[in-house]
Protein backbone atom coordinates (compact mmCIF):
# COMPACT_ATOMS: atom_id res chain seq x y z
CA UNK A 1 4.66 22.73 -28.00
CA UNK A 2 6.39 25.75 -25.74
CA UNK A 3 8.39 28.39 -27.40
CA UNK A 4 11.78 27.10 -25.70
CA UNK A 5 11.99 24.59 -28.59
CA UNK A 6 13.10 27.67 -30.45
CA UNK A 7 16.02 27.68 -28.09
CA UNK A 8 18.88 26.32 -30.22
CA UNK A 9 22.20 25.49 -31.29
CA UNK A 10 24.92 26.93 -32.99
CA UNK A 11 27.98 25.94 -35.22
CA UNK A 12 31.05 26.84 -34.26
CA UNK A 13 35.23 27.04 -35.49
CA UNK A 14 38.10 28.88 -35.65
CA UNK A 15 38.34 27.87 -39.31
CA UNK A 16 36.60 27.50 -42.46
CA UNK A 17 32.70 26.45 -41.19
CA UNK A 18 29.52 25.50 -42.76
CA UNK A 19 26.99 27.46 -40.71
CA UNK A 20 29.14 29.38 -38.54
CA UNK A 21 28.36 32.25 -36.66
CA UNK A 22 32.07 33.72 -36.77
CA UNK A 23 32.89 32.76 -33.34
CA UNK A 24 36.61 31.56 -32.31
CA UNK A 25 36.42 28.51 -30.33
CA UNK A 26 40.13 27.80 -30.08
CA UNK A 27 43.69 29.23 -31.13
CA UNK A 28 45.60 27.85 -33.87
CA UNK A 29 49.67 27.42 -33.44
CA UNK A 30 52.89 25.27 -34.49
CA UNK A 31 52.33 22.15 -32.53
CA UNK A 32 55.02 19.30 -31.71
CA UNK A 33 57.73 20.59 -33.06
CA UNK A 34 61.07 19.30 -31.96
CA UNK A 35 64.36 21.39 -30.33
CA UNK A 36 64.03 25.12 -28.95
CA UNK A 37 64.55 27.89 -31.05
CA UNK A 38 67.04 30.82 -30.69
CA UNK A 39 64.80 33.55 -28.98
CA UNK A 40 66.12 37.70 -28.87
CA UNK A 41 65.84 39.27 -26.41
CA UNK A 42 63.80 41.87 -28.75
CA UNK A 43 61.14 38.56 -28.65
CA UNK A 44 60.31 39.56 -25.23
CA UNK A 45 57.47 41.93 -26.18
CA UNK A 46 58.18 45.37 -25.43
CA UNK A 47 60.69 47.50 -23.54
CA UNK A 48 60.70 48.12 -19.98
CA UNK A 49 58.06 50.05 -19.02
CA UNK A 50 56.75 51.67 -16.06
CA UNK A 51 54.45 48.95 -15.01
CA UNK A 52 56.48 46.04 -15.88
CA UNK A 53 60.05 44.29 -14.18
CA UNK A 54 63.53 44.58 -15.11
CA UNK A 55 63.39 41.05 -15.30
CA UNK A 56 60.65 40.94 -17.97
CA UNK A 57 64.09 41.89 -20.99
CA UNK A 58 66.91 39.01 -20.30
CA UNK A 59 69.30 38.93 -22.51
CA UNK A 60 69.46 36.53 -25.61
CA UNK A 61 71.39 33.76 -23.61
CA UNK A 62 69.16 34.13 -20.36
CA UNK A 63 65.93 34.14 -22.33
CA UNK A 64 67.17 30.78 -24.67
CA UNK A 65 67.94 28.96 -20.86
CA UNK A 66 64.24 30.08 -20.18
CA UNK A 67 63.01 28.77 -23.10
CA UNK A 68 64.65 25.69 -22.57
CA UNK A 69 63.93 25.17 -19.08
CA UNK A 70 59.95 25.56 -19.83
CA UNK A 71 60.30 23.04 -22.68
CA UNK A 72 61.61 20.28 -20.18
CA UNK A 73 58.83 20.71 -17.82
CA UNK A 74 56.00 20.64 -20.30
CA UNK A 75 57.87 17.26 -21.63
CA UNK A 76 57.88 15.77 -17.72
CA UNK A 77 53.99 16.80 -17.68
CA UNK A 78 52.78 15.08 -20.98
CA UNK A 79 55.29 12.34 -20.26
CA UNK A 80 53.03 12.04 -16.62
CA UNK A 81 49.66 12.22 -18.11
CA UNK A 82 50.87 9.11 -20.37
CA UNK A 83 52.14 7.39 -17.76
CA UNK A 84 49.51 8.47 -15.20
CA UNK A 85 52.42 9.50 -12.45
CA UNK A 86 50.83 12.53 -10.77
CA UNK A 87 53.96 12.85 -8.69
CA UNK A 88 55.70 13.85 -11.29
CA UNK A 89 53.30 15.97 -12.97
CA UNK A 90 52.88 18.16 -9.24
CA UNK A 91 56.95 18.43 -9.35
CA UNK A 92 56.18 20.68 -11.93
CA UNK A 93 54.26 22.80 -10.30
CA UNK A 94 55.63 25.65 -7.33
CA UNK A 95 53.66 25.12 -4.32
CA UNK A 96 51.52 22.69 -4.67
CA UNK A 97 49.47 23.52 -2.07
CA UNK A 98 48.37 26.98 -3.52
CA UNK A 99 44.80 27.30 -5.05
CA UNK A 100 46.58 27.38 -8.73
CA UNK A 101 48.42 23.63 -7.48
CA UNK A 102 45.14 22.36 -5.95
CA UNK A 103 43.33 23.53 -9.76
CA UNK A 104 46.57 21.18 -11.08
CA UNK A 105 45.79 17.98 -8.69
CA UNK A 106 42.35 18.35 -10.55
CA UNK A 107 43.55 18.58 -13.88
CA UNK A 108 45.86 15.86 -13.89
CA UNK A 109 42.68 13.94 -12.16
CA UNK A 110 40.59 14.60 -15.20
CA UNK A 111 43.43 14.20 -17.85
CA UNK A 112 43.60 10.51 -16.52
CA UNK A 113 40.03 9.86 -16.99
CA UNK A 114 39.29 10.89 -20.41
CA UNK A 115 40.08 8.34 -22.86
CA UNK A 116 43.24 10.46 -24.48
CA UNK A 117 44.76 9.35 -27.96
CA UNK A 118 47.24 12.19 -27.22
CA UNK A 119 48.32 14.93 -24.54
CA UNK A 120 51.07 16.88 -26.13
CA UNK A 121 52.51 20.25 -25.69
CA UNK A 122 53.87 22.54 -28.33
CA UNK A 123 56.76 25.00 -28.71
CA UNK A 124 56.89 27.77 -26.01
CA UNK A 125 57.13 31.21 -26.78
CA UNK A 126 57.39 34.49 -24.72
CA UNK A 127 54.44 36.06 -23.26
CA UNK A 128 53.97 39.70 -22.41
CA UNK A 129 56.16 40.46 -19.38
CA UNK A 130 54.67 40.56 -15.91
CA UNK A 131 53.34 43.54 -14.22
CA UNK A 132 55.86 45.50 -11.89
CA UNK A 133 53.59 44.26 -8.96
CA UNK A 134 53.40 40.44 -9.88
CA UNK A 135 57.34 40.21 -10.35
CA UNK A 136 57.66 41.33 -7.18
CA UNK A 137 55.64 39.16 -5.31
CA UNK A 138 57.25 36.41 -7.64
CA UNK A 139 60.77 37.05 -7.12
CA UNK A 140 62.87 38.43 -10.76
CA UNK A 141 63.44 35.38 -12.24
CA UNK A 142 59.71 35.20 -13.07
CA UNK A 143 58.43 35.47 -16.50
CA UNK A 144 55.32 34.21 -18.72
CA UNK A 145 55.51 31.73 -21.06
CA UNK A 146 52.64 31.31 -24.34
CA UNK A 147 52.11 27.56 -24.27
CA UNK A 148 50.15 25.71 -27.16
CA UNK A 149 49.74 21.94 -27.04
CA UNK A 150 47.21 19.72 -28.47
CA UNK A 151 45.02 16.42 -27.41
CA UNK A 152 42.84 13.93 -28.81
CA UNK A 153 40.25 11.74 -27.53
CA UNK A 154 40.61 8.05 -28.64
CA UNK A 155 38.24 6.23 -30.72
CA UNK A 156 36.38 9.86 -31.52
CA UNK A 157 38.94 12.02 -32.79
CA UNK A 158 40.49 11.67 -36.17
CA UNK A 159 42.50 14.43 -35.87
CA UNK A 160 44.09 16.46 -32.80
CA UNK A 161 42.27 19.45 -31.44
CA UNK A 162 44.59 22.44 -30.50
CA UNK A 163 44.15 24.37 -27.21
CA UNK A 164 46.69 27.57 -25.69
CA UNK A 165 47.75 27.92 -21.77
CA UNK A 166 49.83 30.86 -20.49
CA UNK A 167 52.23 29.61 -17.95
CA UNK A 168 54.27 31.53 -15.15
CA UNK A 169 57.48 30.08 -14.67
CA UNK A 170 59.98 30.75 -11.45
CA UNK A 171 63.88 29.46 -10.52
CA UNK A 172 64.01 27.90 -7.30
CA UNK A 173 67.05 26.24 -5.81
CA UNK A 174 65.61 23.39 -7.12
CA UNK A 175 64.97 24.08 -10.72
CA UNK A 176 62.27 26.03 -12.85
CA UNK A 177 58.46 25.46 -11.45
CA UNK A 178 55.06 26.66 -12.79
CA UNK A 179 53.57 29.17 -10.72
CA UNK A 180 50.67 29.54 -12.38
CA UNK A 181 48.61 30.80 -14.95
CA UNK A 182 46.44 33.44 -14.51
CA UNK A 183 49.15 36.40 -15.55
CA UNK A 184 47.91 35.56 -19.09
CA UNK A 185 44.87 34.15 -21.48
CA UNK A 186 44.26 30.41 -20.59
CA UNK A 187 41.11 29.49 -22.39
CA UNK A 188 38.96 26.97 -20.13
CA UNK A 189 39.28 23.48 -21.23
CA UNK A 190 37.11 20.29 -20.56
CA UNK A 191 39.74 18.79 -18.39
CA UNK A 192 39.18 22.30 -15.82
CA UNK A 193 35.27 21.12 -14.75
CA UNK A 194 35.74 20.16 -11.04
CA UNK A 195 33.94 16.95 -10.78
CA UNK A 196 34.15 15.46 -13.81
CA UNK A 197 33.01 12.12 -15.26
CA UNK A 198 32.90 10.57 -18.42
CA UNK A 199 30.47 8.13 -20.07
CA UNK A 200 30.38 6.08 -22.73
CA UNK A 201 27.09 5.05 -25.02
CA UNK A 202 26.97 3.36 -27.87
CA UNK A 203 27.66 6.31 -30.30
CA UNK A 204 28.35 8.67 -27.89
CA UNK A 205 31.00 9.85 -25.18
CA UNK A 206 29.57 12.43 -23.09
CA UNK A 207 31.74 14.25 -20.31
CA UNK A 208 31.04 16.55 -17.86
CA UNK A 209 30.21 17.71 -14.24
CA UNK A 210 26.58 17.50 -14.54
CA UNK A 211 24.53 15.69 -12.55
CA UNK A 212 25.17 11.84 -13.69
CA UNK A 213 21.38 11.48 -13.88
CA UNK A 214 21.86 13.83 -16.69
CA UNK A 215 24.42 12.87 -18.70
CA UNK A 216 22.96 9.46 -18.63
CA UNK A 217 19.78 10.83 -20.52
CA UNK A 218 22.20 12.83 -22.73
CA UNK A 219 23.98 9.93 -23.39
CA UNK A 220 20.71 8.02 -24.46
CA UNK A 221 19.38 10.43 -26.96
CA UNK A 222 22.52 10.60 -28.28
CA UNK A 223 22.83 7.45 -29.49
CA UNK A 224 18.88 7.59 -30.97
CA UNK A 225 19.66 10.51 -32.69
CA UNK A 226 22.88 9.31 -34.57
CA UNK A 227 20.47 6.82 -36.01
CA UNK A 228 18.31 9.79 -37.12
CA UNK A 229 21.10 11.43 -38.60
CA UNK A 230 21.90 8.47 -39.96
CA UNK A 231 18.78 7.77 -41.97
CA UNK A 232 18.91 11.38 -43.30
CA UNK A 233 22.69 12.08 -44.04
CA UNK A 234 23.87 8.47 -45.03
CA UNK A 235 26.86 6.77 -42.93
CA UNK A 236 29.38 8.14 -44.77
CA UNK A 237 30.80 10.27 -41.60
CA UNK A 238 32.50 9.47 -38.18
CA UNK A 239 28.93 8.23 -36.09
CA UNK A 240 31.19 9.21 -32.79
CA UNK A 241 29.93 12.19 -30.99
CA UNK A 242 31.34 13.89 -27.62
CA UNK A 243 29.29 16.09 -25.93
CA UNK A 244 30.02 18.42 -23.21
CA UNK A 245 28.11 18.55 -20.49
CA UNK A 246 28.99 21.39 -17.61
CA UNK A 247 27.27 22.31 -14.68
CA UNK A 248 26.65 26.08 -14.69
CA UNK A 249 26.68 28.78 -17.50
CA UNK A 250 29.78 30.55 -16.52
CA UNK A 251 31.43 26.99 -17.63
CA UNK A 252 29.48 26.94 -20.81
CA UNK A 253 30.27 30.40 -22.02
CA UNK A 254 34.21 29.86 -20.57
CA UNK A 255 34.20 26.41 -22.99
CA UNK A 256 32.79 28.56 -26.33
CA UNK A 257 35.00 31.48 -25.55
CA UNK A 258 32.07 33.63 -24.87
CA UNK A 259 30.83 36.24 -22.07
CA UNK A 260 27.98 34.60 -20.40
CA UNK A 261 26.00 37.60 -20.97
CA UNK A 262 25.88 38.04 -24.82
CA UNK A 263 22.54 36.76 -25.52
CA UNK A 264 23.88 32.62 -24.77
CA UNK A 265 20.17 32.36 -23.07
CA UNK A 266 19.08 31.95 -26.47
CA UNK A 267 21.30 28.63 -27.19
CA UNK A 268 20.58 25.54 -25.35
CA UNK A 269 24.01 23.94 -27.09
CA UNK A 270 26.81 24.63 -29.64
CA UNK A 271 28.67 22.55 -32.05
CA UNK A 272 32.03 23.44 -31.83
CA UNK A 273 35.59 22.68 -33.45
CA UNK A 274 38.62 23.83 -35.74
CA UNK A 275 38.15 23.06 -39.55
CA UNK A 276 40.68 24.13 -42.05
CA UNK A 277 40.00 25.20 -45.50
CA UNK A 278 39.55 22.26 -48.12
CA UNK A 279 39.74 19.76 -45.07
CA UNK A 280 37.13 17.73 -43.14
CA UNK A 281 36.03 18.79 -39.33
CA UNK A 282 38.29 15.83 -37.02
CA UNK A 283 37.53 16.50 -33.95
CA UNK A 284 34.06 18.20 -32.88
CA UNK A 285 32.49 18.71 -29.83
CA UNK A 286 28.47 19.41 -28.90
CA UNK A 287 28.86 21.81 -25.69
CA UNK A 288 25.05 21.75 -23.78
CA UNK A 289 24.12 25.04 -22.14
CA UNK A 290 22.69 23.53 -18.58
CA UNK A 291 20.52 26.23 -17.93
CA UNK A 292 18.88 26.85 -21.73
CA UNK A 293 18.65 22.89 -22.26
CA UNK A 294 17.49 21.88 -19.35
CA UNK A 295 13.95 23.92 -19.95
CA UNK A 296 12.96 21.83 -23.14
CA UNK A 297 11.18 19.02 -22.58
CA UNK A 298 12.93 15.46 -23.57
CA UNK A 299 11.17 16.28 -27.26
CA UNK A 300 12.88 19.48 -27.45
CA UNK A 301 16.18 18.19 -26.10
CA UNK A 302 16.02 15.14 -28.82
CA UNK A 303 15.66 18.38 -31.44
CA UNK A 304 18.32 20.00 -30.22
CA UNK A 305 21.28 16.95 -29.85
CA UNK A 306 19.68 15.63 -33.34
CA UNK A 307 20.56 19.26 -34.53
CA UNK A 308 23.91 19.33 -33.09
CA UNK A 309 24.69 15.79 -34.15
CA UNK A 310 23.54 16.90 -37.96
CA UNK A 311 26.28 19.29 -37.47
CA UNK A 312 28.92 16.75 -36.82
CA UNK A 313 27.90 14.28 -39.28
CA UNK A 314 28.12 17.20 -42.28
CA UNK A 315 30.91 19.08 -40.95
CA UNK A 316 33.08 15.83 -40.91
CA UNK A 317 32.19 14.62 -44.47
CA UNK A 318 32.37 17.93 -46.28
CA UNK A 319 35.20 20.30 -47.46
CA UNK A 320 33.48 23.29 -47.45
CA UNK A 321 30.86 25.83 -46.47
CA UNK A 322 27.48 26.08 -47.42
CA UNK A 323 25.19 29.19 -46.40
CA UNK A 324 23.95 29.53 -43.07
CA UNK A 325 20.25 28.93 -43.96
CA UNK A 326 21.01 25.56 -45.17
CA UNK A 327 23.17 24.26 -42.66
CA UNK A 328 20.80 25.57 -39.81
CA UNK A 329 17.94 24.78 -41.81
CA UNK A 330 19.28 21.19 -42.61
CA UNK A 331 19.98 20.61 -38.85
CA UNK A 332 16.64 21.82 -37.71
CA UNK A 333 14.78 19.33 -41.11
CA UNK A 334 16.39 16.57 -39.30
CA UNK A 335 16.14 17.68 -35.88
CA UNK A 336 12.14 17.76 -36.28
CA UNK A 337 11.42 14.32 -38.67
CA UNK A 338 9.64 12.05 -37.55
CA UNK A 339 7.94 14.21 -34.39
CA UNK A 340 4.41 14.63 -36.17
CA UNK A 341 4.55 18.39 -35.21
CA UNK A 342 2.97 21.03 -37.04
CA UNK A 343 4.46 24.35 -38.93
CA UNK A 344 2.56 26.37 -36.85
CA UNK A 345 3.73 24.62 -33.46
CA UNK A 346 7.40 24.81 -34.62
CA UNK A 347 7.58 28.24 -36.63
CA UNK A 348 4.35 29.84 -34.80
CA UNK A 349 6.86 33.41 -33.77
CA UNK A 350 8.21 33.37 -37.23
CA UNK A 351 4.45 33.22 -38.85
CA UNK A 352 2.84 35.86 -36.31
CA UNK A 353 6.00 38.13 -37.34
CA UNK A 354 4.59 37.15 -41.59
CA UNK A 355 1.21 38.14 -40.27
CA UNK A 356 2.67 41.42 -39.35
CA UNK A 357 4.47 42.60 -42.06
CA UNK A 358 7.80 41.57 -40.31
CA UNK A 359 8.48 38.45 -42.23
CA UNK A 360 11.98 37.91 -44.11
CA UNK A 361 12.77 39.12 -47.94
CA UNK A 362 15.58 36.87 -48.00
CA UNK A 363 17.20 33.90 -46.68
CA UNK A 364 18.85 34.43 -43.47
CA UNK A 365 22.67 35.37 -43.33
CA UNK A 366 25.50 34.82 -40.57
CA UNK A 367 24.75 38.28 -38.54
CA UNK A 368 20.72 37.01 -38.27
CA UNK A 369 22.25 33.51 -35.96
CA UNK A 370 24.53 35.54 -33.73
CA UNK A 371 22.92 35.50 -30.59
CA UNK A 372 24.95 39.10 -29.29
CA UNK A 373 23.29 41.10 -32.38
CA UNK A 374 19.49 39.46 -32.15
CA UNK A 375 16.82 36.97 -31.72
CA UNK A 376 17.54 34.25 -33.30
CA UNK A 377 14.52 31.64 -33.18
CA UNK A 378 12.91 33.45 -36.11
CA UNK A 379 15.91 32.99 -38.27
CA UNK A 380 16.30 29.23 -37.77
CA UNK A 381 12.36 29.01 -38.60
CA UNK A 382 12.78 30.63 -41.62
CA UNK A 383 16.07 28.46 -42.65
CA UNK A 384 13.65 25.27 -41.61
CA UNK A 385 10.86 25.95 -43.41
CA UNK A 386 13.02 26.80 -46.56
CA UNK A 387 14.59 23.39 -46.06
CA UNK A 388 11.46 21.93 -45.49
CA UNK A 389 10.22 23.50 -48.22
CA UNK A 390 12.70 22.32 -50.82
CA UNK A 391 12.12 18.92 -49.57
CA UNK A 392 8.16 19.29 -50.32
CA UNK A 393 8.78 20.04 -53.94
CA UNK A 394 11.93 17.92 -55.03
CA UNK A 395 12.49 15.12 -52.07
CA UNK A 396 14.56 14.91 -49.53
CA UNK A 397 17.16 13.10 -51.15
CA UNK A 398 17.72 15.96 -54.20
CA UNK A 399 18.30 18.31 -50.93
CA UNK A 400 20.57 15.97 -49.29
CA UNK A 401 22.81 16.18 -52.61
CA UNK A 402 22.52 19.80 -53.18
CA UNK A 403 23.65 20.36 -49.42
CA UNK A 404 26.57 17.48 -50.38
CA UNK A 405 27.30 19.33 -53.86
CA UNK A 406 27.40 22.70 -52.15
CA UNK A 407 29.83 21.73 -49.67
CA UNK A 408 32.38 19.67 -51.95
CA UNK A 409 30.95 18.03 -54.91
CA UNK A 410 30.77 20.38 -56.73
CA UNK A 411 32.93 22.26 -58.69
CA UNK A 412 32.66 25.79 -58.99
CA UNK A 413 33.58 28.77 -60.86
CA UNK A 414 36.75 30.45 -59.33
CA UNK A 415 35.06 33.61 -58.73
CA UNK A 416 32.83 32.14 -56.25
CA UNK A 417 34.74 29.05 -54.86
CA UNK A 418 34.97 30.84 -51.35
CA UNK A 419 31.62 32.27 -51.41
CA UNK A 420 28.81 29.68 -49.87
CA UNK A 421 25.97 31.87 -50.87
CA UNK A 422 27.71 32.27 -54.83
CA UNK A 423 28.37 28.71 -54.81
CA UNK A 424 24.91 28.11 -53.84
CA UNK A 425 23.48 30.23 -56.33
CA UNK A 426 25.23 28.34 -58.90
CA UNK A 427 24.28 24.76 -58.03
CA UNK A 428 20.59 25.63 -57.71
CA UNK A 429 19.61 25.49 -61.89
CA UNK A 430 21.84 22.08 -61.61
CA UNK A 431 20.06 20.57 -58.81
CA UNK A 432 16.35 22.22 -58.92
CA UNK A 433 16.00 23.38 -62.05
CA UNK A 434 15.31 27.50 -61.12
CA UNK A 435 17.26 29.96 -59.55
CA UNK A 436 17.85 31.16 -56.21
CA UNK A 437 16.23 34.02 -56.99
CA UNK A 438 13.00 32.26 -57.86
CA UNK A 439 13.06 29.93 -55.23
CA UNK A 440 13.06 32.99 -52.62
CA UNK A 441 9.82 34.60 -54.48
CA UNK A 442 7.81 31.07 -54.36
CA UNK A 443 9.26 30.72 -50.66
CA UNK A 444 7.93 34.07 -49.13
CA UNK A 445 4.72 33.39 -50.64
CA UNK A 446 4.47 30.41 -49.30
CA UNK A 447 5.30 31.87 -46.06
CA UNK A 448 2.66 34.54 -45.98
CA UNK A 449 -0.01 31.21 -47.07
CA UNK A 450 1.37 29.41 -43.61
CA UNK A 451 0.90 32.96 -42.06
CA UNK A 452 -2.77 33.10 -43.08
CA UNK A 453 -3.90 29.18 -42.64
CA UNK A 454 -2.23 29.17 -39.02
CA UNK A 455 -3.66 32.80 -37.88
């Protein structure tokens, strides 16, 4: 078994998140919201400055007609994705044969192809005013406009998923046009892969720009491992999975909202998705890492999407978090059933570090699965092998209901009712009997006993 099995996954949200690393993965904001409100001119952000247009301050009445005028065109571009006019959706647009129109032909290509439930923009707000240089390239009537909107994906989705553009508008003889959208933050989304297919399994849409070869074996283990998950978890969660599936790592790291070089070698895939507090996850996504997953072997990618897809199923049956050892540690349990592997093959870095003297005291927290601060593969051994561990001496199904009482079930002093590890501390003498505490002690030790059978 090679050591890139220990190349794993991560869970992901802008919200409240069992198992998350702290990462954003997409911005929150009013969606849908009917009429235009009265914007100051005060709501332009900041005074004139040396570096930025006259234009950039209108007055209250010019900056309301902006307002306005963006509105309208983000109503004729959802209104085109519905109706699948792409005319209409490029008479938005300035030129349309500039490289930001040709990135629009493809967008409105790949909006038509996934299978949408919804494609709506939000209320638009002012941006920060353009730089001195790009009004007057743009002409003064230019400005920047914060756009949020939200989509879902049909048959998958039980909720919307939220996503943020930033917009440059311009007046033309013929009305107000989108110029483009690079004088802002505009977060990659799935519809931006050039290239991009979807395919359906089973259980599973997956959708992407990789090679179709690919996605088609994506798309297969899938589907086997929502049955795993299934056997483990119970079917009381939404058995529909997307997974994301670009082409380079620059695309992978754009789609988490990371820089490609903080440590993302380490992950071959991420779970990722908004949940708010007391609420169920509604609208996931598994994002693949082309260049991490593609070194496992099919065993080790079948560990990883069984993982991910673990993820999922508790994240959209729960209410909330449980500590990061147990959800990573529950997602790996599941990820490895069945396989016939040993300890020692799976946790053999974790044991040599034992052997050492470099073996953990405790349980691993949040800061020991963040791929920008260290190594991670050790930490998701140790969470494992507790898991594992607590499934040896009291069965797997008294761990599936601790995991299920953690994370909803149970109810909790107020003190700790935001605290995974405090809640978890608590429901340990209800569901096994001894503390935490003691559970750690008989853990290590039976950690340095692996250590010393395996040398």
């Amino acid at each position: 078994m090679t050591r890139t099995w220990r190349i794993v996954a991560i869970a992901l949200s802008a919200g409240l998140v069992a198992g998350s690393v702290g990462l954003a993965s997409q911005v929150s904001g009013s969606w849908g919201r009917a009429g235009v409100p009265p914007v100051s001119g005060a709501a332009f952000p900041g005074a004139k400055g040396k570096d930025q247009a006259a234009s950039s301050v209108p007055t209250a009445g010019e900056a309301n007609v902006r307002i306005l005028a963006a509105q309208n065109l983000l109503t004729a571009r959802s209104r085109a994705v519905k109706t699948h006019d792409k005319r209409a959706w490029m008479a938005t647009v300035d030129v349309p044969a500039s490289s930001f129109g040709e990135r629009q032909s493809v967008e409105f290509d790949n909006l038509i192809r996934l299978p949408l439930g919804q494609f709506t923009y939000g209320t638009v707000q002012p941006a920060p005013a353009l730089k001195l240089s790009r009004a007057e390239h743009l002409g003064s009537t230019a400005w920047v406009a914060s756009v949020p909107g939200t989509y879902s994906l049909a048959g998958y989705d039980r909720g919307p998923r939220a996503f943020q553009a930033t917009y440059t508008l311009v007046r033309r003889a013929s009305g107000w046009r989108i110029a483009d959208d690079s004088d802002g933050v505009t977060a990659p989304q799935l519809w931006d892969l050039q290239g991009l297919r979807v395919l359906r399994g089973r259980s599973v849409t997956v959708i992407g720009n990789a090679p179709e070869s690919r996605m088609r074996d994506y798309e297969s283990i899938a589907d086997s491992s929502v049955r795993r998950v299934t056997g483990v978890w119970g079917t009381g969660w939404n058995s529909h999975v997307v997974i994301l599936t670009p082409s380079t790592t620059a695309e992978f790291a754009g789609l988490v909202s990371r820089s490609a070089d903080e440590g993302l070698d380490q992950v071959a895939a991420i779970t990722q998705g908004d949940i708010s507090p007391g609420q169920e996850a509604e609208g996931d996504r598994i994002v693949i890492n082309p260049k991490a997953f593609t070194a496992l072997d099919r065993d080790g990618r079948q560990v990883v999407i069984t993982h991910e897809i673990t993820h999922v199923a508790t994240r959209s049956s729960t209410t909330r978090p449980v500590p990061i050892w147990l959800s990573e540690g529950m997602a790996d349990y599941v990820g490895y059933s069945g396989l016939g592997l040993s300890r020692a093959q799976i946790a053999g870095e974790l044991l040599t570090l034992v052997r050492e003297g470099k073996g953990p005291k405790a349980l691993p927290t949040t800061n020991d699965f963040d791929p920008a601060q260290a190594k991670i593969a050790p930490s998701y051994s140790a969470s494992w092998l507790a898991v594992s561990r607590l499934v040896d001496v009291y069965g797997q199904a008294k761990v599936v209901s601790f995991y299920r009482a953690i994370s909803g079930g149970l109810k909790v002093d107020k003190a700790v009712q935001f605290d995974p590890d405090g809640v978890a501390m608590q429901a340990f003498p209800q569901s096994f009997g001894i503390s935490q505490a003691r559970f750690v002690t008989g853990w290590t030790a039976y950690l340095q006993t692996l250590a010393q059978v395996y040398r």
